[in-house]
PDB file of N, CA and C in Angstrom:
ATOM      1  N   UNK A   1       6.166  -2.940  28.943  1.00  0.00           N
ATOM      2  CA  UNK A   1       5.767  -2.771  27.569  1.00  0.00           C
ATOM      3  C   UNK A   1       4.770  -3.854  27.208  1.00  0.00           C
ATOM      4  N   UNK A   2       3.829  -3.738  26.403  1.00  0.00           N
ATOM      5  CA  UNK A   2       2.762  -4.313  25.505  1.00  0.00           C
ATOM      6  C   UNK A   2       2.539  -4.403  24.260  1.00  0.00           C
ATOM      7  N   UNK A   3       2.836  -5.558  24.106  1.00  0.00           N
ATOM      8  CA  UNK A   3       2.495  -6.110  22.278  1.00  0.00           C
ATOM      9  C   UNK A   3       1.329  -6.179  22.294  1.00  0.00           C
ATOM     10  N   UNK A   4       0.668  -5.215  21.455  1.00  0.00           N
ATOM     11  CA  UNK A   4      -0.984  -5.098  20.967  1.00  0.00           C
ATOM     12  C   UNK A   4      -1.537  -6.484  19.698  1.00  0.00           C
ATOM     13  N   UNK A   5      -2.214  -6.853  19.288  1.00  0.00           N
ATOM     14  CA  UNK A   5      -2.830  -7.686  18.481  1.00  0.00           C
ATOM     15  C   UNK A   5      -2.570  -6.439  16.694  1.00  0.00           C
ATOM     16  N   UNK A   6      -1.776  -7.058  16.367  1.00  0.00           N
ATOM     17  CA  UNK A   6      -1.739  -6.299  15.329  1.00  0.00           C
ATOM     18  C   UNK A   6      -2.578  -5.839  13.964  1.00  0.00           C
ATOM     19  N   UNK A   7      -3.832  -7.202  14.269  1.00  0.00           N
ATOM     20  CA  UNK A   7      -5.036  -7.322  13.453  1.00  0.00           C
ATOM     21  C   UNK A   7      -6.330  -7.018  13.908  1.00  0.00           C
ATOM     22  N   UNK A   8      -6.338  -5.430  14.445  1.00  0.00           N
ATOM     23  CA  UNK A   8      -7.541  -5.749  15.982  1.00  0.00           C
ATOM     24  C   UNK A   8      -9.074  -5.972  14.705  1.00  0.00           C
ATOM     25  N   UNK A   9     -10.101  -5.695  15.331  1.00  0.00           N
ATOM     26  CA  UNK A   9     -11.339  -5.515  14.960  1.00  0.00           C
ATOM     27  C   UNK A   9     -11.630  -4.269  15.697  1.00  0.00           C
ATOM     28  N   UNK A  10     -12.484  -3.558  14.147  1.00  0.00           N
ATOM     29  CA  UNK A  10     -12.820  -2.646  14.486  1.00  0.00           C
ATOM     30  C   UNK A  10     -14.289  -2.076  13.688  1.00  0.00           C
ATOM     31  N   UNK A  11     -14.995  -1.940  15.055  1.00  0.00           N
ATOM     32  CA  UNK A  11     -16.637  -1.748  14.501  1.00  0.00           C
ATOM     33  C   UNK A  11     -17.415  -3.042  13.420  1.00  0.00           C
ATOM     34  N   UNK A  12     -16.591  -3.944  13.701  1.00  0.00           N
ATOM     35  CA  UNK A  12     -17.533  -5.233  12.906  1.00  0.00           C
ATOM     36  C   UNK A  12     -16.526  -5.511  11.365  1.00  0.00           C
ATOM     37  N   UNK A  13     -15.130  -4.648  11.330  1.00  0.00           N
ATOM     38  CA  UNK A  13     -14.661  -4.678  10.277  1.00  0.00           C
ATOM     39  C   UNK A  13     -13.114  -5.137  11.049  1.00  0.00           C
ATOM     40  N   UNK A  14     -12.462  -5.897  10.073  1.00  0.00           N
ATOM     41  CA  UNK A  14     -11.338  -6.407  10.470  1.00  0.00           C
ATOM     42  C   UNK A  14     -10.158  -6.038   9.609  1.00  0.00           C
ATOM     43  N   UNK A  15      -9.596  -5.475  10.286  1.00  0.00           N
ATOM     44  CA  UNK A  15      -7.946  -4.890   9.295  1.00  0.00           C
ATOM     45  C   UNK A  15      -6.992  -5.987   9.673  1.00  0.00           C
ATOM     46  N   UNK A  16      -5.838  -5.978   8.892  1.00  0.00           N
ATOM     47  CA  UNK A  16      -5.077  -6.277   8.477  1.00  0.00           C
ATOM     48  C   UNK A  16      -3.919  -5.639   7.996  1.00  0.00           C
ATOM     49  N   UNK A  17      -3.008  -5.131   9.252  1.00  0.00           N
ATOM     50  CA  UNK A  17      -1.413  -4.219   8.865  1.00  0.00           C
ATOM     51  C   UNK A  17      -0.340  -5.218   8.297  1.00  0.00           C
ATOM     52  N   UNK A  18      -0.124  -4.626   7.426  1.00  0.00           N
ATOM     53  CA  UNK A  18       0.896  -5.673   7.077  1.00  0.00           C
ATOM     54  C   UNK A  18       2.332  -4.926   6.541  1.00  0.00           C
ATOM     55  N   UNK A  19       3.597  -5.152   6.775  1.00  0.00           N
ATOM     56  CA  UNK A  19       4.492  -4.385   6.234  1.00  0.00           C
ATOM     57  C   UNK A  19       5.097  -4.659   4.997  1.00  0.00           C
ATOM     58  N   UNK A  20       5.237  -3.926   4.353  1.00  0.00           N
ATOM     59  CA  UNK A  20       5.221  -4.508   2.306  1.00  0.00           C
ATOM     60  C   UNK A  20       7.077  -3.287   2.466  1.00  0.00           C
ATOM     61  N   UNK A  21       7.400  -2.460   2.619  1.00  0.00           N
ATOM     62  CA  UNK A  21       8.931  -1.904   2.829  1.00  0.00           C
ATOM     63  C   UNK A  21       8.537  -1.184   1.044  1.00  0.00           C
ATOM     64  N   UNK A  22       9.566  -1.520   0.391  1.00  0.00           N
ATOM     65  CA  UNK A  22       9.357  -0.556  -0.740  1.00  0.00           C
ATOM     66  C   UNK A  22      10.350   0.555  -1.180  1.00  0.00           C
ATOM     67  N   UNK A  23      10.370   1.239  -2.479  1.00  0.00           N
ATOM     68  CA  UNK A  23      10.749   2.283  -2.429  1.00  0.00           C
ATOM     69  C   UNK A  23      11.401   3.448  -2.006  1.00  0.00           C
ATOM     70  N   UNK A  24       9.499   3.888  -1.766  1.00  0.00           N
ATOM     71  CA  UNK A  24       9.992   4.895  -0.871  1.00  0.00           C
ATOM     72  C   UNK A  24       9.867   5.281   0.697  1.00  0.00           C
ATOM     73  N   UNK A  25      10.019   3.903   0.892  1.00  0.00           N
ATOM     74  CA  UNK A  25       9.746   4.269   2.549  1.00  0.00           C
ATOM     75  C   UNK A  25      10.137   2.603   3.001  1.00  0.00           C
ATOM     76  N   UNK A  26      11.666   2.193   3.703  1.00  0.00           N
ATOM     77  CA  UNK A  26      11.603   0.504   3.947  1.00  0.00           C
ATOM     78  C   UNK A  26      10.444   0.411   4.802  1.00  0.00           C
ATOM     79  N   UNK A  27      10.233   1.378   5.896  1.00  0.00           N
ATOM     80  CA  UNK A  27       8.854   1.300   6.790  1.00  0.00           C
ATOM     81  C   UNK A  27       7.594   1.096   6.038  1.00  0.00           C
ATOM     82  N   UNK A  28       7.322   1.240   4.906  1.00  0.00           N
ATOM     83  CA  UNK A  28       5.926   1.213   4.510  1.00  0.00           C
ATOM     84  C   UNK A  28       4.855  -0.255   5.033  1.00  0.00           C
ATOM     85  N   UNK A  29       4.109   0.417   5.155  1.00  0.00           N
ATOM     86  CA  UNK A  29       2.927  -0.716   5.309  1.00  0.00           C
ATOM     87  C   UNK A  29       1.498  -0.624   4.390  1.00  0.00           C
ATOM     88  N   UNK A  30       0.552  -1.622   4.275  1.00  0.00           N
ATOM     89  CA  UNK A  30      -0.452  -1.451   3.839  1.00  0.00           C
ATOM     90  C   UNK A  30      -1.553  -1.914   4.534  1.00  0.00           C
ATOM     91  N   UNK A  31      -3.103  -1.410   5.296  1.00  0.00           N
ATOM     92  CA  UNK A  31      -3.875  -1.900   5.742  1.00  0.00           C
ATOM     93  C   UNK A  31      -4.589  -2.658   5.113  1.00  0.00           C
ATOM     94  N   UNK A  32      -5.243  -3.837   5.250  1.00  0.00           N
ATOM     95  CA  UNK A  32      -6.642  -4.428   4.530  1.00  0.00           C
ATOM     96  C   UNK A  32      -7.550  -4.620   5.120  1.00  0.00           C
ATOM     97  N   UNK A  33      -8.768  -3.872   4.785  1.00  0.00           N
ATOM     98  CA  UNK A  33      -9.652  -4.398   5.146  1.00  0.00           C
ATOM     99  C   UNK A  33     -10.668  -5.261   4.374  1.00  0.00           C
ATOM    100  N   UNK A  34     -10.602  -6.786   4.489  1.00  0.00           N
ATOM    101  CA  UNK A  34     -10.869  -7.671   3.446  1.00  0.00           C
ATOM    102  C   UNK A  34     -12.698  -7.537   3.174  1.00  0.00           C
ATOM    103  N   UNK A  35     -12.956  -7.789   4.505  1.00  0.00           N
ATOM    104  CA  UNK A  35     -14.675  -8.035   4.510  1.00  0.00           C
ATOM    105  C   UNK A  35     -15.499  -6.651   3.416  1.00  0.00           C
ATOM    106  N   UNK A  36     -14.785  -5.399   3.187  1.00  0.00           N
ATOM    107  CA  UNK A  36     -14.841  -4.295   2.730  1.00  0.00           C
ATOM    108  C   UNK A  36     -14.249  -4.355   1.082  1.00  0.00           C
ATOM    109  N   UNK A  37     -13.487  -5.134   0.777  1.00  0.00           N
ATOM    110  CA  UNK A  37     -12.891  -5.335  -0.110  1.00  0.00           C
ATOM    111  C   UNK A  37     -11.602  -4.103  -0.489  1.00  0.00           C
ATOM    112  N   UNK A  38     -11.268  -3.007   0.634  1.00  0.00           N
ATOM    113  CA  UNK A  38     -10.131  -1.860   0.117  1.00  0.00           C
ATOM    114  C   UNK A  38      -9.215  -2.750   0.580  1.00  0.00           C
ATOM    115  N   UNK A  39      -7.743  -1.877   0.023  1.00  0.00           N
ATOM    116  CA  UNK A  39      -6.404  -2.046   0.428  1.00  0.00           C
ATOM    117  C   UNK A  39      -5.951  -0.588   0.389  1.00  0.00           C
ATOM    118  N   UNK A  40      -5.614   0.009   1.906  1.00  0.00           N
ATOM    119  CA  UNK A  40      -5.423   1.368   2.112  1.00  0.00           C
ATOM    120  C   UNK A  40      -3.194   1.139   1.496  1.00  0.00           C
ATOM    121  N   UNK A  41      -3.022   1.826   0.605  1.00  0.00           N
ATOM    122  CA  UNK A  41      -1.630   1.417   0.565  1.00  0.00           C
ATOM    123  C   UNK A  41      -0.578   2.754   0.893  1.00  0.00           C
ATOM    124  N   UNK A  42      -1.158   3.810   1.139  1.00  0.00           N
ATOM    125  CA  UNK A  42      -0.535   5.004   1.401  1.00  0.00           C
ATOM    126  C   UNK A  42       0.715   5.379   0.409  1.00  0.00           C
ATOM    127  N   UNK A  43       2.052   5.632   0.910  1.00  0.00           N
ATOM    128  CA  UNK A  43       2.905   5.630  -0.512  1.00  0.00           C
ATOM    129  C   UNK A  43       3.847   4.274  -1.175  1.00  0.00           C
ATOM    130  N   UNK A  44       3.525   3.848  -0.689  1.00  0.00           N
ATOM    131  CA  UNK A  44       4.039   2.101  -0.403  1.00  0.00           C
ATOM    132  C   UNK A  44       4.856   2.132  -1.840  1.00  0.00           C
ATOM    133  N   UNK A  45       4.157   2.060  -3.065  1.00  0.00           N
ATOM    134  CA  UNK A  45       4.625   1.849  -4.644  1.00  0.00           C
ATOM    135  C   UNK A  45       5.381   3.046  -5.037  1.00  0.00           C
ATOM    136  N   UNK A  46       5.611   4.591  -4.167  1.00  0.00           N
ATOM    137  CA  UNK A  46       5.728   5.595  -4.996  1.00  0.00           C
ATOM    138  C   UNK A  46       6.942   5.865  -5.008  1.00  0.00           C
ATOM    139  N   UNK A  47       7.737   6.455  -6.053  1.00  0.00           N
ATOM    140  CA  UNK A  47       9.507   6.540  -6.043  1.00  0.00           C
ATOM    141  C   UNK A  47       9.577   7.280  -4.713  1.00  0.00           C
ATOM    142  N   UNK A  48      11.283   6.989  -4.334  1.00  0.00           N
ATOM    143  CA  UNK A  48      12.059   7.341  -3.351  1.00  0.00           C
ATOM    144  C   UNK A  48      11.476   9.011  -3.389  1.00  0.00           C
ATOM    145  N   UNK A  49      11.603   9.365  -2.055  1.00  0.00           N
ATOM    146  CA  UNK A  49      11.318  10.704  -1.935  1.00  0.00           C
ATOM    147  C   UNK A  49      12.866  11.854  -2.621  1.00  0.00           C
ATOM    148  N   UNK A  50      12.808  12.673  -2.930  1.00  0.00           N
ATOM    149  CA  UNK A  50      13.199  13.310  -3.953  1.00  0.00           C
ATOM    150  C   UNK A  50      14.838  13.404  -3.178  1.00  0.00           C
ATOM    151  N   UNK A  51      14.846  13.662  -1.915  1.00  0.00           N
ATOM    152  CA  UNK A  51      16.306  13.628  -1.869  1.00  0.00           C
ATOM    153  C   UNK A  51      17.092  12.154  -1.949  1.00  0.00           C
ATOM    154  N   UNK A  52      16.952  11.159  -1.949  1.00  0.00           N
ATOM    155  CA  UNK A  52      16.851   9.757  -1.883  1.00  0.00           C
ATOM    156  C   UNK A  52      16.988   9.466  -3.288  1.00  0.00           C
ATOM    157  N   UNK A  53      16.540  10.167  -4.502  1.00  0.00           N
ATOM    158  CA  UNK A  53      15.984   9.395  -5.902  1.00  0.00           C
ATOM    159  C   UNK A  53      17.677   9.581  -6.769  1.00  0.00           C
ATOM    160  N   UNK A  54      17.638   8.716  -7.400  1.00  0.00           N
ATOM    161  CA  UNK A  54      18.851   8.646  -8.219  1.00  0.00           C
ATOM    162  C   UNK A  54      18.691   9.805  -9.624  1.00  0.00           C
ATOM    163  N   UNK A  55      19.399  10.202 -10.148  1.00  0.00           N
ATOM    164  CA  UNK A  55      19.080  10.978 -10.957  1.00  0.00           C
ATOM    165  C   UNK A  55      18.801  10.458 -12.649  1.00  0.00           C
ATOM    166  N   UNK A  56      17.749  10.981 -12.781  1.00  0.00           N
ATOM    167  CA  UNK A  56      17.374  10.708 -14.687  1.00  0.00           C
ATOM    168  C   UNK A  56      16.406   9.752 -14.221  1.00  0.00           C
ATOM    169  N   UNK A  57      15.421   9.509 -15.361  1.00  0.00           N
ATOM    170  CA  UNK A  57      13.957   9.248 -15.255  1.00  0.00           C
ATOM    171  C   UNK A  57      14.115   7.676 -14.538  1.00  0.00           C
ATOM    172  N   UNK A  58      14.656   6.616 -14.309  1.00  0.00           N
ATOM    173  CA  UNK A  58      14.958   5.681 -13.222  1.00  0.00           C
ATOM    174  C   UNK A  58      14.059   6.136 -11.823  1.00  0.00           C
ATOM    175  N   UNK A  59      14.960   7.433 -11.519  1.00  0.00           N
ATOM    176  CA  UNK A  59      14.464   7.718  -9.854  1.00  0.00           C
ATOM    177  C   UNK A  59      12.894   8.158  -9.842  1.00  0.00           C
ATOM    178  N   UNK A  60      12.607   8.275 -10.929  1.00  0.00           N
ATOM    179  CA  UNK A  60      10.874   9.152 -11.052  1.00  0.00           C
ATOM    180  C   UNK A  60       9.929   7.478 -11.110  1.00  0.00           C
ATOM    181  N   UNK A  61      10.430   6.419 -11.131  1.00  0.00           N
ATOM    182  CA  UNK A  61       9.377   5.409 -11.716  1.00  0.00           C
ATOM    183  C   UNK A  61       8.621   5.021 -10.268  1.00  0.00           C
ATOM    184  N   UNK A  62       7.757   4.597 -10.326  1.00  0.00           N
ATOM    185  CA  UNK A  62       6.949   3.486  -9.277  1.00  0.00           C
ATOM    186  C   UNK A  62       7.786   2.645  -9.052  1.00  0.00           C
ATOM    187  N   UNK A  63       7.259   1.711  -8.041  1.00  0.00           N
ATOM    188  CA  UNK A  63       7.416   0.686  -7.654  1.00  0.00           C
ATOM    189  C   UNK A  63       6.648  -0.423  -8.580  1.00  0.00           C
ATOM    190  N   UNK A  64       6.537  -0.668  -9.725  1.00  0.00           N
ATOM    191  CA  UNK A  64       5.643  -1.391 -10.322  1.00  0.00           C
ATOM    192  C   UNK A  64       6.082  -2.916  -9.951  1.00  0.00           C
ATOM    193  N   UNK A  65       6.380  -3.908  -9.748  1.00  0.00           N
ATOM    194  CA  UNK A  65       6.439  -5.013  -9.103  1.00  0.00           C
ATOM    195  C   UNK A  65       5.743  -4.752  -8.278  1.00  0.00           C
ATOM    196  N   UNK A  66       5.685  -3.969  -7.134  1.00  0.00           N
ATOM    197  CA  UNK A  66       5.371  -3.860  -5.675  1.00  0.00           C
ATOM    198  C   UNK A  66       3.757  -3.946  -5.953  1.00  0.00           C
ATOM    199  N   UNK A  67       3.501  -2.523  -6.746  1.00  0.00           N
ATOM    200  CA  UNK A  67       2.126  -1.994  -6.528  1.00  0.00           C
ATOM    201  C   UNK A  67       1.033  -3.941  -8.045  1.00  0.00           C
ATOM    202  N   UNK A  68       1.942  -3.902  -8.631  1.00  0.00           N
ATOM    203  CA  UNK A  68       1.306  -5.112  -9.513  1.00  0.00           C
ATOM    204  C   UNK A  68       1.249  -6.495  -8.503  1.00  0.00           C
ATOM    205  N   UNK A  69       1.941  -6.610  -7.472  1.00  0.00           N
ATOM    206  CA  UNK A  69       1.696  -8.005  -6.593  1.00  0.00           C
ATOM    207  C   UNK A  69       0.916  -7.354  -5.828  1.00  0.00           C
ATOM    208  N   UNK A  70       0.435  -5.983  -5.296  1.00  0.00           N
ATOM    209  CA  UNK A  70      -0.523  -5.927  -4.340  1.00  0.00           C
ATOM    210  C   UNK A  70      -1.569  -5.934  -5.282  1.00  0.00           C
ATOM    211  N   UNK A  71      -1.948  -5.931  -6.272  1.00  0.00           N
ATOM    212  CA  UNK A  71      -3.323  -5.506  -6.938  1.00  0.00           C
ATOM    213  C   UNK A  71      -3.533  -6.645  -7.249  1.00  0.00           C
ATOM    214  N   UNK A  72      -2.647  -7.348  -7.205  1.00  0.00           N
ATOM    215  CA  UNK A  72      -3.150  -9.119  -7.841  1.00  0.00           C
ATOM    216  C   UNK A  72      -3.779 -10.071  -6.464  1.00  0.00           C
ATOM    217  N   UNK A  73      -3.898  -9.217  -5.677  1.00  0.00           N
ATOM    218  CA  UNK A  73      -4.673  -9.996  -4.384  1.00  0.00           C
ATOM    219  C   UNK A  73      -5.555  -9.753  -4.331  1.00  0.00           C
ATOM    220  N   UNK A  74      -6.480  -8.966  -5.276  1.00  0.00           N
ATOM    221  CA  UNK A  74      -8.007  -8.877  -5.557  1.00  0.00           C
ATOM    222  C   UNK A  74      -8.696  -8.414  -4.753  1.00  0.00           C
ATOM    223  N   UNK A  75      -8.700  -7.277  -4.467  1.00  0.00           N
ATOM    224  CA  UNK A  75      -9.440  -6.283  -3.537  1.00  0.00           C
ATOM    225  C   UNK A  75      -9.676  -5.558  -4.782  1.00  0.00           C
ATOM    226  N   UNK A  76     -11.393  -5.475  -4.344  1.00  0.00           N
ATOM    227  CA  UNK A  76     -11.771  -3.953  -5.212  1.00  0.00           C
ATOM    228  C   UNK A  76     -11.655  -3.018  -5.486  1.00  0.00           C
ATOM    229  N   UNK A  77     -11.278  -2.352  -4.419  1.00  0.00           N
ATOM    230  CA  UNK A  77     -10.823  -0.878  -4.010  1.00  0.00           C
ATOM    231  C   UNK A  77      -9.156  -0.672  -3.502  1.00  0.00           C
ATOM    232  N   UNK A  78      -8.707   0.500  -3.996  1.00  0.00           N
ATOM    233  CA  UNK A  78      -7.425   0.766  -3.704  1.00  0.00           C
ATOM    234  C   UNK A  78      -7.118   2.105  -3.280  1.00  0.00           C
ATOM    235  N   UNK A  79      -6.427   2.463  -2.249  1.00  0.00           N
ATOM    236  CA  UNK A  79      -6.351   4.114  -1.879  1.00  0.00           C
ATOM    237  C   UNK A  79      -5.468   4.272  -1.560  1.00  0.00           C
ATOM    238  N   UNK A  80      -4.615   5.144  -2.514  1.00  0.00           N
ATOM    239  CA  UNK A  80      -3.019   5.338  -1.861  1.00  0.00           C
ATOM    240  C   UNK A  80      -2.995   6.610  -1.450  1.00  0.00           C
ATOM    241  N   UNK A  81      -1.921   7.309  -1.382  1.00  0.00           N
ATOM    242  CA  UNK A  81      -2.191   9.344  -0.682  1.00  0.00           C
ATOM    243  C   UNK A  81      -2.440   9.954  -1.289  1.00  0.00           C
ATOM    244  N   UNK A  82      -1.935  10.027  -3.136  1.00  0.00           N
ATOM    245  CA  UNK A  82      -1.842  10.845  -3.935  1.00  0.00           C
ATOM    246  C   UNK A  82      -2.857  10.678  -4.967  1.00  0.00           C
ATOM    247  N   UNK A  83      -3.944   9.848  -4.840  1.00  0.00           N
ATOM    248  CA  UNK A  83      -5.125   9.641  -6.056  1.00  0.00           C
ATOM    249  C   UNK A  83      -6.384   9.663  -5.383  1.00  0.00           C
ATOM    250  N   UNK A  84      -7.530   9.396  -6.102  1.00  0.00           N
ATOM    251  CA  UNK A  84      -8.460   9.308  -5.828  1.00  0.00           C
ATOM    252  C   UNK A  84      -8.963   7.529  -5.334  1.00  0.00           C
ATOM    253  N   UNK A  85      -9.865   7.336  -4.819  1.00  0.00           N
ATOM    254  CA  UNK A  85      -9.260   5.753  -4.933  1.00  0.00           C
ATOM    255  C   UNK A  85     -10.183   4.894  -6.024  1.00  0.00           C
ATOM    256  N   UNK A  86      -9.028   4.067  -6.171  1.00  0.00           N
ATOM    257  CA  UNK A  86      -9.265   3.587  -7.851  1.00  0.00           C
ATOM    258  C   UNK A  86      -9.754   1.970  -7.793  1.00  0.00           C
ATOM    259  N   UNK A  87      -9.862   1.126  -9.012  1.00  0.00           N
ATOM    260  CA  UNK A  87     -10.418  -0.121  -9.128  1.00  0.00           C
ATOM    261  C   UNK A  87      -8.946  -0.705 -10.020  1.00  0.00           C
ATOM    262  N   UNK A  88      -8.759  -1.815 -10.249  1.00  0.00           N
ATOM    263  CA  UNK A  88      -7.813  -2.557 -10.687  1.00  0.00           C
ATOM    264  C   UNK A  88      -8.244  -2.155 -12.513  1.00  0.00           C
ATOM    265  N   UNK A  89      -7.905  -2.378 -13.571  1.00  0.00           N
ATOM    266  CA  UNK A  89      -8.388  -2.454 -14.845  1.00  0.00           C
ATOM    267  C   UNK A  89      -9.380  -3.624 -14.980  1.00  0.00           C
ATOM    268  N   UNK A  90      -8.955  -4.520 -14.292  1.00  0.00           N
ATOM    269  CA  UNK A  90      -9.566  -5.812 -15.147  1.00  0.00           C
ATOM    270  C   UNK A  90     -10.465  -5.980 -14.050  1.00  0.00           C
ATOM    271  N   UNK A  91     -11.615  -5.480 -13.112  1.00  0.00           N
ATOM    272  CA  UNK A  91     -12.373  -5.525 -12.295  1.00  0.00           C
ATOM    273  C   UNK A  91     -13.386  -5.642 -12.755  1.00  0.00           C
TER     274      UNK A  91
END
């Protein structure tokens, strides 16, 4: 077996996997690519998937802690699965 470099370079751009857990997925991760200024976050912030969610509007919320400490690391760009990709407010 082989442990890969978990931060490779790629095409002159450098990512950054990092595992953030969460919600709805303890596996979640988020890529960065800094020199680019995105943060790819996939569903990282989004409630528990529906069989998982507790019942009454609780189980429907975000992750808002989660997704408010990733946006406070100041990347321009943000792209999760379910939006278009967006800018912070105060950008």
């Amino acid at each position: 077996m082989q442990v890969n470099d978990p931060n490779p370079i790629f095409e002159r751009h450098r990512i950054e996997v990092r595992h953030v857990g969460g919600n709805h997925a303890p596996d979640s991760t988020v890529v960065a690519v800094p020199d680019s200024g995105v943060l790819l976050l996939g569903d990282c912030f989004y409630p528990p998937p529906y069989h998982l969610r507790e019942p009454g509007p609780a189980g429907e919320e975000i992750d808002l802690p989660q997704i408010t400490a990733l946006v406070a690391e100041g990347f321009d760009w943000y792209v999760d699965s379910h939006s278009p990709p967006w800018r912070p407010p105060f950008s």
